[in-house]
N, C-alpha and C. Protein backbone atom coordinates (compact mmCIF):
# COMPACT_ATOMS: atom_id res chain seq x y z
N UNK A 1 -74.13 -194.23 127.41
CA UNK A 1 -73.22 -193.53 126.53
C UNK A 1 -72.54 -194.47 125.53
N UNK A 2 -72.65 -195.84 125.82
CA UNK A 2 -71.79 -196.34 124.92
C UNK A 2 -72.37 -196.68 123.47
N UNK A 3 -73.92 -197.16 123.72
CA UNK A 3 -74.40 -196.92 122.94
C UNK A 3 -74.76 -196.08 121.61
N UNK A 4 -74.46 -194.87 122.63
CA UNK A 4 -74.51 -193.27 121.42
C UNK A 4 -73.45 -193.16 120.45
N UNK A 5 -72.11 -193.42 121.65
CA UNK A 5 -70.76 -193.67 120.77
C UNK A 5 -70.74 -194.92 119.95
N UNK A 6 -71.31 -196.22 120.01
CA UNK A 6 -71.12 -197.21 119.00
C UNK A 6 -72.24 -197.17 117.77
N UNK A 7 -73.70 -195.72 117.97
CA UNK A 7 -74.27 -195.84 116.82
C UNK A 7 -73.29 -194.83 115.97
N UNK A 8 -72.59 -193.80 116.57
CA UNK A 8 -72.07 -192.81 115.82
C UNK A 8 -71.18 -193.64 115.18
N UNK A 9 -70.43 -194.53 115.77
CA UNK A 9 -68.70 -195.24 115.10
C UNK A 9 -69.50 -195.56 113.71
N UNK A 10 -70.77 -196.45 113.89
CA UNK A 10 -71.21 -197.23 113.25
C UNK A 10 -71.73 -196.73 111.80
N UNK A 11 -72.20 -195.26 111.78
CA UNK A 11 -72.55 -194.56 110.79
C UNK A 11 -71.06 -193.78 109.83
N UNK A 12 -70.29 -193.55 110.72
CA UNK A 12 -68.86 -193.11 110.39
C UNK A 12 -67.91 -193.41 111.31
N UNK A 13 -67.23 -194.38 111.03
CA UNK A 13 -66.01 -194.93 111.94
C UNK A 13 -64.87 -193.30 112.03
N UNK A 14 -64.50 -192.78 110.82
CA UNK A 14 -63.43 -191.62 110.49
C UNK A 14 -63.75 -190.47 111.79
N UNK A 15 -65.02 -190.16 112.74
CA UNK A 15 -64.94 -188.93 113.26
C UNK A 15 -63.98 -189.41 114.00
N UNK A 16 -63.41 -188.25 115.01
CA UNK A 16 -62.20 -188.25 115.66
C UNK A 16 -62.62 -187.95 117.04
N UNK A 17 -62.33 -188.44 118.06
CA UNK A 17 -62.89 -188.34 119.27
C UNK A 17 -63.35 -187.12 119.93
N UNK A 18 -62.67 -186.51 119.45
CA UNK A 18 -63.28 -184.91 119.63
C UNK A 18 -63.97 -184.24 119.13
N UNK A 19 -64.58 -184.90 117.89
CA UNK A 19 -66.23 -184.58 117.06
C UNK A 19 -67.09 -185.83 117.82
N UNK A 20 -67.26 -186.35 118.50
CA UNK A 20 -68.22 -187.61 118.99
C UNK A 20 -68.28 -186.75 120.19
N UNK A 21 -66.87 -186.27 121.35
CA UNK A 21 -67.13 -185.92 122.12
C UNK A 21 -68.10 -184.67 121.97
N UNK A 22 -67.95 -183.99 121.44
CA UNK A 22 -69.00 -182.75 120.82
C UNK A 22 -70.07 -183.75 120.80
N UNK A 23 -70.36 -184.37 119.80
CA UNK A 23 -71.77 -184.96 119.36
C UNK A 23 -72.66 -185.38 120.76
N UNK A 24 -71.76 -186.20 122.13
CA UNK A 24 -72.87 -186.40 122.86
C UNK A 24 -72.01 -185.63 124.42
N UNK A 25 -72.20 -184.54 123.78
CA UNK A 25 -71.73 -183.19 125.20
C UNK A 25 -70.77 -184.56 126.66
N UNK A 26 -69.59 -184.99 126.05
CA UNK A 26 -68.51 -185.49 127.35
C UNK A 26 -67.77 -185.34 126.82
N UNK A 27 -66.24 -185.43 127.20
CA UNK A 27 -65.16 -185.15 126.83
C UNK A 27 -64.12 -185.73 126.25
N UNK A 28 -63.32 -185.27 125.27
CA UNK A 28 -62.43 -186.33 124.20
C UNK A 28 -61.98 -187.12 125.36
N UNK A 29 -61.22 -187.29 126.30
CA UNK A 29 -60.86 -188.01 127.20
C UNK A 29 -61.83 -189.66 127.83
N UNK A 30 -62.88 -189.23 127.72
CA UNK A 30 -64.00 -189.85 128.12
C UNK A 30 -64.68 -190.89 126.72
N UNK A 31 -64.30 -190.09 126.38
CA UNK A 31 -64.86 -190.77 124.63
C UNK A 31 -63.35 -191.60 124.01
N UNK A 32 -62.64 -191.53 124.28
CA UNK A 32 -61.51 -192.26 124.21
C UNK A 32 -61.29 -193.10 125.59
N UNK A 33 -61.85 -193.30 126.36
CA UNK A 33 -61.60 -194.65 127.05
C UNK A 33 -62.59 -195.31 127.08
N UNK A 34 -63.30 -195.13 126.74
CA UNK A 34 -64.91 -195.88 126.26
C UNK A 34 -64.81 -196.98 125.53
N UNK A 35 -63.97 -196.06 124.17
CA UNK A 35 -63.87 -196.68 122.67
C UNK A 35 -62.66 -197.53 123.37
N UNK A 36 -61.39 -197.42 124.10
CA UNK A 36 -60.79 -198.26 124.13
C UNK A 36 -61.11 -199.21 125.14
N UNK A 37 -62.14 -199.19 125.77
CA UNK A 37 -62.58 -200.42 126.63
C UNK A 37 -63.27 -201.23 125.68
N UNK A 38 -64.28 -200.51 124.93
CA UNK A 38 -65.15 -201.73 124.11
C UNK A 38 -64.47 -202.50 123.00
N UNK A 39 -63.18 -201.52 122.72
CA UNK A 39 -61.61 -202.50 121.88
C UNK A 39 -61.60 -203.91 122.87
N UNK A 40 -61.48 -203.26 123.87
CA UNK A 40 -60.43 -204.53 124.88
C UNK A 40 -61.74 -205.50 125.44
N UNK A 41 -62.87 -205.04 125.37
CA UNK A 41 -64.00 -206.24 125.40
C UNK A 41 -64.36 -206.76 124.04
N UNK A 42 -63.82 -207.10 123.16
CA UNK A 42 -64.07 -207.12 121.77
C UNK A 42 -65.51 -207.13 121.41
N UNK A 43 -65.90 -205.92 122.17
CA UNK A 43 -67.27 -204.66 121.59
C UNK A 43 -67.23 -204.39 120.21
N UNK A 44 -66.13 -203.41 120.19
CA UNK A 44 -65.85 -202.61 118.73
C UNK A 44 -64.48 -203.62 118.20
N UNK A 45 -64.95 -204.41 116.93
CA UNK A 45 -63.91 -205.45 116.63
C UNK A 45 -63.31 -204.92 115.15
N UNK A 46 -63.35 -204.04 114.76
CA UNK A 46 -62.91 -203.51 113.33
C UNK A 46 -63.98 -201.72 113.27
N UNK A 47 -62.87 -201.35 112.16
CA UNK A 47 -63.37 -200.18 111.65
C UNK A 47 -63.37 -200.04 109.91
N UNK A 48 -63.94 -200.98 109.54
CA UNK A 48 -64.43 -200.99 107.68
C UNK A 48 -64.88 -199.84 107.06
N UNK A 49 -64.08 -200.01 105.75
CA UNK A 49 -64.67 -199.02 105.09
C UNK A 49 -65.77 -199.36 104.24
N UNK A 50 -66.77 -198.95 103.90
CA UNK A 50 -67.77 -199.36 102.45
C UNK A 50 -67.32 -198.90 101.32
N UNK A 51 -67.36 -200.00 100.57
CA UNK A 51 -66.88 -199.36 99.16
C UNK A 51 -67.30 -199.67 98.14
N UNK A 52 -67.57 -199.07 97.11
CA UNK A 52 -68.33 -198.97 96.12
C UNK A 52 -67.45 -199.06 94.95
N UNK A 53 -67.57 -200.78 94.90
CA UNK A 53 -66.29 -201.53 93.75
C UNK A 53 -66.90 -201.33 92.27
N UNK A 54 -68.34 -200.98 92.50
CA UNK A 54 -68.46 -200.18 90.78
C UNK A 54 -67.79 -199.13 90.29
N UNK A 55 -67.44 -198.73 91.48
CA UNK A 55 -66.86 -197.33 91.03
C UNK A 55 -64.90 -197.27 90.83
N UNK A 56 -64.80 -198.44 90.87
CA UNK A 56 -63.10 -198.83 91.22
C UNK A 56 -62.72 -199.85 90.18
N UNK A 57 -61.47 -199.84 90.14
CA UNK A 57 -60.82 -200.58 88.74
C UNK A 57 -60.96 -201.94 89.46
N UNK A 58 -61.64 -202.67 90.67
CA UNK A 58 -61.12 -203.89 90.51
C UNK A 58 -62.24 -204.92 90.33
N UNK A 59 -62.11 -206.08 89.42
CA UNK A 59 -63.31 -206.82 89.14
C UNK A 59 -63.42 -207.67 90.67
N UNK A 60 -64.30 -207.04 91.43
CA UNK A 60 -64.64 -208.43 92.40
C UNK A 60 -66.10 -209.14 92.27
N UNK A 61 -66.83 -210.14 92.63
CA UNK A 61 -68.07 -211.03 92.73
C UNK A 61 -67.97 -210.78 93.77
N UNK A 62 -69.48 -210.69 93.85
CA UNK A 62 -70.24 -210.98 95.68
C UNK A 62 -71.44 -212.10 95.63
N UNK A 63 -71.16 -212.57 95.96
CA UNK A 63 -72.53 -214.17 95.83
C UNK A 63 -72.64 -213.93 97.50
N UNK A 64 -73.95 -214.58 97.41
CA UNK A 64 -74.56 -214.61 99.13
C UNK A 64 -74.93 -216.25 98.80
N UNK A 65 -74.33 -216.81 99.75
CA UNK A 65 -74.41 -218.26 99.36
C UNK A 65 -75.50 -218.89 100.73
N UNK A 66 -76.73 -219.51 100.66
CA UNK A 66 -77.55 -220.40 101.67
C UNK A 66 -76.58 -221.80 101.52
N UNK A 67 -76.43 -222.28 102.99
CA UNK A 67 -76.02 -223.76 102.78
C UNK A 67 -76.31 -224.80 104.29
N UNK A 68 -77.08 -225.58 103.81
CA UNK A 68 -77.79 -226.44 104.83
C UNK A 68 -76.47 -227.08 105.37
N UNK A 69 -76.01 -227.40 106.42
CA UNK A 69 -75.29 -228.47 106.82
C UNK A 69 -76.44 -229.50 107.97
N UNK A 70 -75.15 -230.36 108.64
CA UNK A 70 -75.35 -231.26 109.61
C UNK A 70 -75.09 -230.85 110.77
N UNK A 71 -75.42 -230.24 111.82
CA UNK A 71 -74.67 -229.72 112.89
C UNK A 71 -73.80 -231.07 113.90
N UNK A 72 -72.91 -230.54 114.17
CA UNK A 72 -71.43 -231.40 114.48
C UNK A 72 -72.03 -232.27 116.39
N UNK A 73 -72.03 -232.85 116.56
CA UNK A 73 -72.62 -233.63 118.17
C UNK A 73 -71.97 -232.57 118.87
N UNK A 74 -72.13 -232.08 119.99
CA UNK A 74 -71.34 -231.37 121.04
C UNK A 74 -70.92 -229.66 120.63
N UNK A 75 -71.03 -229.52 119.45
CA UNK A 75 -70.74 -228.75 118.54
C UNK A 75 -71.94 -227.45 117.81
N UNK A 76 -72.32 -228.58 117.71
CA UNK A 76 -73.76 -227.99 117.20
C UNK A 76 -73.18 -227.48 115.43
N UNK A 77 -73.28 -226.29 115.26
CA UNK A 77 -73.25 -225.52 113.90
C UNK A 77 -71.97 -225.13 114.06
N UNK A 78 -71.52 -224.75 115.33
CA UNK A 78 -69.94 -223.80 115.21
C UNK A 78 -69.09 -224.55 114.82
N UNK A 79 -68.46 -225.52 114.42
CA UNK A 79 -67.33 -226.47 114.62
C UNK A 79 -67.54 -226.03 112.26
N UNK A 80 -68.78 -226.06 112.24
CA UNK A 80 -69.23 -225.90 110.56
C UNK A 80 -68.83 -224.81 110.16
N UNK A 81 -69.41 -224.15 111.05
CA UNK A 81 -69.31 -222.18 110.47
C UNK A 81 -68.04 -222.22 110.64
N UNK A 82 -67.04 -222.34 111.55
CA UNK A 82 -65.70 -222.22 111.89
C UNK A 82 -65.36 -222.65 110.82
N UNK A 83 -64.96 -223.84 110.00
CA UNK A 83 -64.41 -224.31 108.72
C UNK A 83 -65.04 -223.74 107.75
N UNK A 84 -65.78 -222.91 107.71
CA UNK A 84 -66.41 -222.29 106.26
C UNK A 84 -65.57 -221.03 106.29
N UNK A 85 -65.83 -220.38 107.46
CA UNK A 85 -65.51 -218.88 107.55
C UNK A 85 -63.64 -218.81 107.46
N UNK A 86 -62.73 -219.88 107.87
CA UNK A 86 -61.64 -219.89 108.08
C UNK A 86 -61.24 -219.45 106.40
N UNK A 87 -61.95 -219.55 105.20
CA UNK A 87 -61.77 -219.76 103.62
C UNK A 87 -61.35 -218.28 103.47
N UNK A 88 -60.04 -217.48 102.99
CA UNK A 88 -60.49 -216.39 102.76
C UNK A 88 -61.54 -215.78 101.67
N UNK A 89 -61.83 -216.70 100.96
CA UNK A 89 -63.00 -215.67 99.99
C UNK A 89 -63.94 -215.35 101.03
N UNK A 90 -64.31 -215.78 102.35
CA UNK A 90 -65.48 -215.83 102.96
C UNK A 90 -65.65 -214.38 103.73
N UNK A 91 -66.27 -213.73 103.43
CA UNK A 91 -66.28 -212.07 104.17
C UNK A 91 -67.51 -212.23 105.05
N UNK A 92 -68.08 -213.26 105.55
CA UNK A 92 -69.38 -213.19 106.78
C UNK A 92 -69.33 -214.89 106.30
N UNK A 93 -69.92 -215.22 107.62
CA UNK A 93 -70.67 -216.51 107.97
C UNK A 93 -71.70 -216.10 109.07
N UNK A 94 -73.37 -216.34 108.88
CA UNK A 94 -73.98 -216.19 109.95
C UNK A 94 -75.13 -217.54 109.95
N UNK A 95 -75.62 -217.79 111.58
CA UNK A 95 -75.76 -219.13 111.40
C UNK A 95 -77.86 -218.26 111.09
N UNK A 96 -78.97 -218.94 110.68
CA UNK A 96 -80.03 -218.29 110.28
C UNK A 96 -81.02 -219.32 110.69
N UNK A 97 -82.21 -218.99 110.71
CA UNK A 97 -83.33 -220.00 111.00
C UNK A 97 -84.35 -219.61 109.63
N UNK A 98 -85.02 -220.47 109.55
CA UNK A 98 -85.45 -220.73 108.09
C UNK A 98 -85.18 -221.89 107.57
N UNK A 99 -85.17 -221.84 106.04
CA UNK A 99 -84.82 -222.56 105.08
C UNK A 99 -83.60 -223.53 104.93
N UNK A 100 -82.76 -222.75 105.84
CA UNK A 100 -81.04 -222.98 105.66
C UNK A 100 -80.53 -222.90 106.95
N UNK A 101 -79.50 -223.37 107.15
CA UNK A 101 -78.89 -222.96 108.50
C UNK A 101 -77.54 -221.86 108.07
N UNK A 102 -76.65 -221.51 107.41
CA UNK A 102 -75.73 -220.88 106.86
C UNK A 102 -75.98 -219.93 106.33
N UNK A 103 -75.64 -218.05 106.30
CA UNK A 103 -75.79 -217.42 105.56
C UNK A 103 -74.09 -217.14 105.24
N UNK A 104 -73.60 -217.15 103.57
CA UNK A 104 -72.15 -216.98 103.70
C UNK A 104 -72.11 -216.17 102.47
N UNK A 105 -71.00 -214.70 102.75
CA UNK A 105 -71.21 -214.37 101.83
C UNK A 105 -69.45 -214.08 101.52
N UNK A 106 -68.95 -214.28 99.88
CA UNK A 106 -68.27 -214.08 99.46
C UNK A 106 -68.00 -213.87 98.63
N UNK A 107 -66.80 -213.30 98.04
CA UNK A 107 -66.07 -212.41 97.03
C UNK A 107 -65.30 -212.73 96.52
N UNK A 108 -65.15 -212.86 94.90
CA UNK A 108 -64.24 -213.71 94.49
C UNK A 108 -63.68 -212.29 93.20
N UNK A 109 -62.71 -213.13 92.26
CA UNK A 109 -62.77 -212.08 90.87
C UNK A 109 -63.45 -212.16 89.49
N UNK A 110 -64.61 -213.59 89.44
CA UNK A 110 -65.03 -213.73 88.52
C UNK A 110 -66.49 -214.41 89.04
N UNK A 111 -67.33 -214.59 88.01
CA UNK A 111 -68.66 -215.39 88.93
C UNK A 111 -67.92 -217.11 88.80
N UNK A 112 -66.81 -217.15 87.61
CA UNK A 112 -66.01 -218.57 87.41
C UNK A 112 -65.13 -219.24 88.94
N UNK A 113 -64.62 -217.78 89.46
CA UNK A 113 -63.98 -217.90 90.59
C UNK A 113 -64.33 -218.18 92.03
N UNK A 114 -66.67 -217.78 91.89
CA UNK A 114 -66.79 -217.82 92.91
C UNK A 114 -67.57 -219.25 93.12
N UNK A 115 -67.79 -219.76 91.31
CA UNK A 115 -68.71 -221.25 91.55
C UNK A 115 -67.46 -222.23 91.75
N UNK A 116 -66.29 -222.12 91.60
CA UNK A 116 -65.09 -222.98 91.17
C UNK A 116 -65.16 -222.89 93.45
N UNK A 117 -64.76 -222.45 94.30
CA UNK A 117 -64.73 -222.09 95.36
C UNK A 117 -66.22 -223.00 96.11
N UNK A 118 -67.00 -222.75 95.65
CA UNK A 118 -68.48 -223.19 95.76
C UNK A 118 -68.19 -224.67 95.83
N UNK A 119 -67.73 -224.87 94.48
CA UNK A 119 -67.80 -226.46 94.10
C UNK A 119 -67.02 -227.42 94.50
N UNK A 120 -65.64 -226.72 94.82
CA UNK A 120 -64.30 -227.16 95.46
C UNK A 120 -63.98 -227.29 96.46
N UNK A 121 -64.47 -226.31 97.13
CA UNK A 121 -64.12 -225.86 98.85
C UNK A 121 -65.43 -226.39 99.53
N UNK A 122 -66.39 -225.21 99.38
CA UNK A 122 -67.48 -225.12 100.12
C UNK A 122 -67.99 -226.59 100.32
N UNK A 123 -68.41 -226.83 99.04
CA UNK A 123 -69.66 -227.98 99.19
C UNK A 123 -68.61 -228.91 99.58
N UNK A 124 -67.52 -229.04 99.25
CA UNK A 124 -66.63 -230.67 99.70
C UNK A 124 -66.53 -230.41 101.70
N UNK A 125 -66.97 -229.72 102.34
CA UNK A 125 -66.90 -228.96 103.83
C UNK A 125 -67.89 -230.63 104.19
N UNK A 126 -67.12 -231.31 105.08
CA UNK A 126 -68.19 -232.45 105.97
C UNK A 126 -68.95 -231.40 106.57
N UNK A 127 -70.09 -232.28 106.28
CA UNK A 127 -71.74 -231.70 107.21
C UNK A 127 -72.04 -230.79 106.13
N UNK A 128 -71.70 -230.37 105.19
CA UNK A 128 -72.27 -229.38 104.13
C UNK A 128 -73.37 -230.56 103.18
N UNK A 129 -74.19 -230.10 103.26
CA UNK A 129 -75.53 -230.91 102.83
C UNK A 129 -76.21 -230.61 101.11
N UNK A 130 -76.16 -229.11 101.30
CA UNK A 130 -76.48 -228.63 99.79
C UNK A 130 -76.12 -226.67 100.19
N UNK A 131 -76.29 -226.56 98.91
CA UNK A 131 -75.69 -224.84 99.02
C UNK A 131 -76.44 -224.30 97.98
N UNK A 132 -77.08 -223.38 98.09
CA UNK A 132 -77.57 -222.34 96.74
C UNK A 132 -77.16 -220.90 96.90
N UNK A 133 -76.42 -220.61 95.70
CA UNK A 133 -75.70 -219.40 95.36
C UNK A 133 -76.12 -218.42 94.67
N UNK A 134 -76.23 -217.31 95.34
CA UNK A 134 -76.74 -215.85 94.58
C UNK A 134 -76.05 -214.74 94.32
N UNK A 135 -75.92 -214.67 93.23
CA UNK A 135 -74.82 -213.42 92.80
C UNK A 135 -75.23 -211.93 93.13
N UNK A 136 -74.63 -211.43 93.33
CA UNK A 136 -75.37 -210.04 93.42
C UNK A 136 -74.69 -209.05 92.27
N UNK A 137 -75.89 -208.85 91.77
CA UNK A 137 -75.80 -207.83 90.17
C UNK A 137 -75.55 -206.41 90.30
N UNK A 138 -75.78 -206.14 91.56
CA UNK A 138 -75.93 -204.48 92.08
C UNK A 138 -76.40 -203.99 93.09
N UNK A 139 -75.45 -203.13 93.99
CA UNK A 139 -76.18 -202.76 95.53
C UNK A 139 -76.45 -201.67 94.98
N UNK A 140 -77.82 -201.32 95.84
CA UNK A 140 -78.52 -200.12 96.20
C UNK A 140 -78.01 -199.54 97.46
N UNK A 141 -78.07 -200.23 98.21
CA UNK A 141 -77.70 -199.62 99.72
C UNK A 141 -77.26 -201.14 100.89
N UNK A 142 -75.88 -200.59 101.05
CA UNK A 142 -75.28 -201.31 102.02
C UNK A 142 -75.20 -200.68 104.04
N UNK A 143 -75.32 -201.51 104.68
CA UNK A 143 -74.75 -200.94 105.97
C UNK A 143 -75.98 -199.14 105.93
N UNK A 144 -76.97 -199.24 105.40
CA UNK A 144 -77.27 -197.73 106.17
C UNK A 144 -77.37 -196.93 104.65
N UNK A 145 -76.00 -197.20 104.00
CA UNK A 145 -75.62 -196.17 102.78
C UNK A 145 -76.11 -196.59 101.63
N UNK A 146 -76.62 -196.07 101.04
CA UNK A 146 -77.60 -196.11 99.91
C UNK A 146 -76.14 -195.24 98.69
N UNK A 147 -76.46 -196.28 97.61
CA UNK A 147 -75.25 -195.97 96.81
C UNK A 147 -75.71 -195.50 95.07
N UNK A 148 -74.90 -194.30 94.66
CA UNK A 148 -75.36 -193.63 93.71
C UNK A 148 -76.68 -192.98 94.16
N UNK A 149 -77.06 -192.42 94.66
CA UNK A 149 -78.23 -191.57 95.10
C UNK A 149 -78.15 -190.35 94.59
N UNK A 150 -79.34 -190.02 93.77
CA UNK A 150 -79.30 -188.89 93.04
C UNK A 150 -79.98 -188.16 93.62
N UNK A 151 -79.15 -186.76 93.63
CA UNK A 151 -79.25 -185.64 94.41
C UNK A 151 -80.54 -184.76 93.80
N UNK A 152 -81.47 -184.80 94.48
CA UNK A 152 -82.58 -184.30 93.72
C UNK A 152 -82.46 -182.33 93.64
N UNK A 153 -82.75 -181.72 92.58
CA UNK A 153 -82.44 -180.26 92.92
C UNK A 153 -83.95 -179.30 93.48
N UNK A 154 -83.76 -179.36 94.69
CA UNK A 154 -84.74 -178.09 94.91
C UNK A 154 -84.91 -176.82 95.14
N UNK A 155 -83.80 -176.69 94.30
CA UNK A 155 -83.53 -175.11 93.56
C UNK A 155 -84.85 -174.91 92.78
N UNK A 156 -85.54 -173.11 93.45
CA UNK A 156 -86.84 -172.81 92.14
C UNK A 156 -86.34 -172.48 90.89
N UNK A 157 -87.51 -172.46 90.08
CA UNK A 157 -86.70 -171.82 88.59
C UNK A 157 -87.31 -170.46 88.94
N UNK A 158 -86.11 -169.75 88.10
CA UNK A 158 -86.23 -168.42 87.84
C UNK A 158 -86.95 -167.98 86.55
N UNK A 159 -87.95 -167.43 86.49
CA UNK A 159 -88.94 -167.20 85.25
C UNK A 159 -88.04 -165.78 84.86
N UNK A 160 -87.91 -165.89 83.76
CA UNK A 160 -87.53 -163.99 83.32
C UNK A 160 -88.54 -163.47 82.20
């Protein structure tokens, strides 16, 4: 069950325990101590909204930044990711295999604001090795949600 309840949170955090409890036939009671156990196992660690800052007065940047470090003796990568992610522009740090060891992505108010951060902060990080930065020009679909999606009409025509 917890599962069912953390894909539902996950598609819409807003239902209310008594539309989930409906959704997988147990009871608001039941569906509310679930959700507050997987609170208190830090299971379910936030409830975000997605938002679609094209559509909103505020100028933000999103760059997805790759950045090789040195992993720390005893430490490994966390002691790295920990000092990257502590930055608030930083909205994710994940550690990756590939090319890079760092996936980091952040948000600034200008692309000036997010190389100035890059150049200042980031790369001056001991064990930060090199970094390549990618802006992002436009989401299609975040988290599941596919954004601006045009509603196709399959209404027939009426011949007269």
């Amino acid at each position: 069950m917890d599962r069912e309840i953390l894909k539902i949170l996950s598609k819409n955090s807003r239902l209310s325990n008594k539309q989930i409890a409906v959704m997988i036939d147990k009871s608001e009671q039941y569906v509310a101590d679930k959700i507050k156990e997987m609170e208190d196992k830090n299971i379910l660690l936030g409830y975000p909204a997605l938002i679609d800052v094209e559509k909103t007065q505020e100028d933000i940047v999103t760059a997805y930044i790759e950045v090789k470090v040195t992993p720390q003796r005893e430490r490994g990568f966390d002691e790295v990711a920990e000092r990257i992610y502590q930055f608030p522009q930083v909205k994710s740090c994940s550690l990756m295999s590939g090319g890079y060891d760092l996936f980091v992505t952040v948000e600034g108010k200008s692309m000036k604001d997010v190389a100035l951060f890059v150049a200042e902060k980031l790369a001056t990080v001991d064990s930060v090795l090199s970094t390549s930065t990618h802006f992002v020009l436009k989401k299609y679909k975040d988290n599941g949600v596919i954004f601006n999606k045009k509603h196709k009409d399959n209404r027939e025509a009426v011949v007269l």
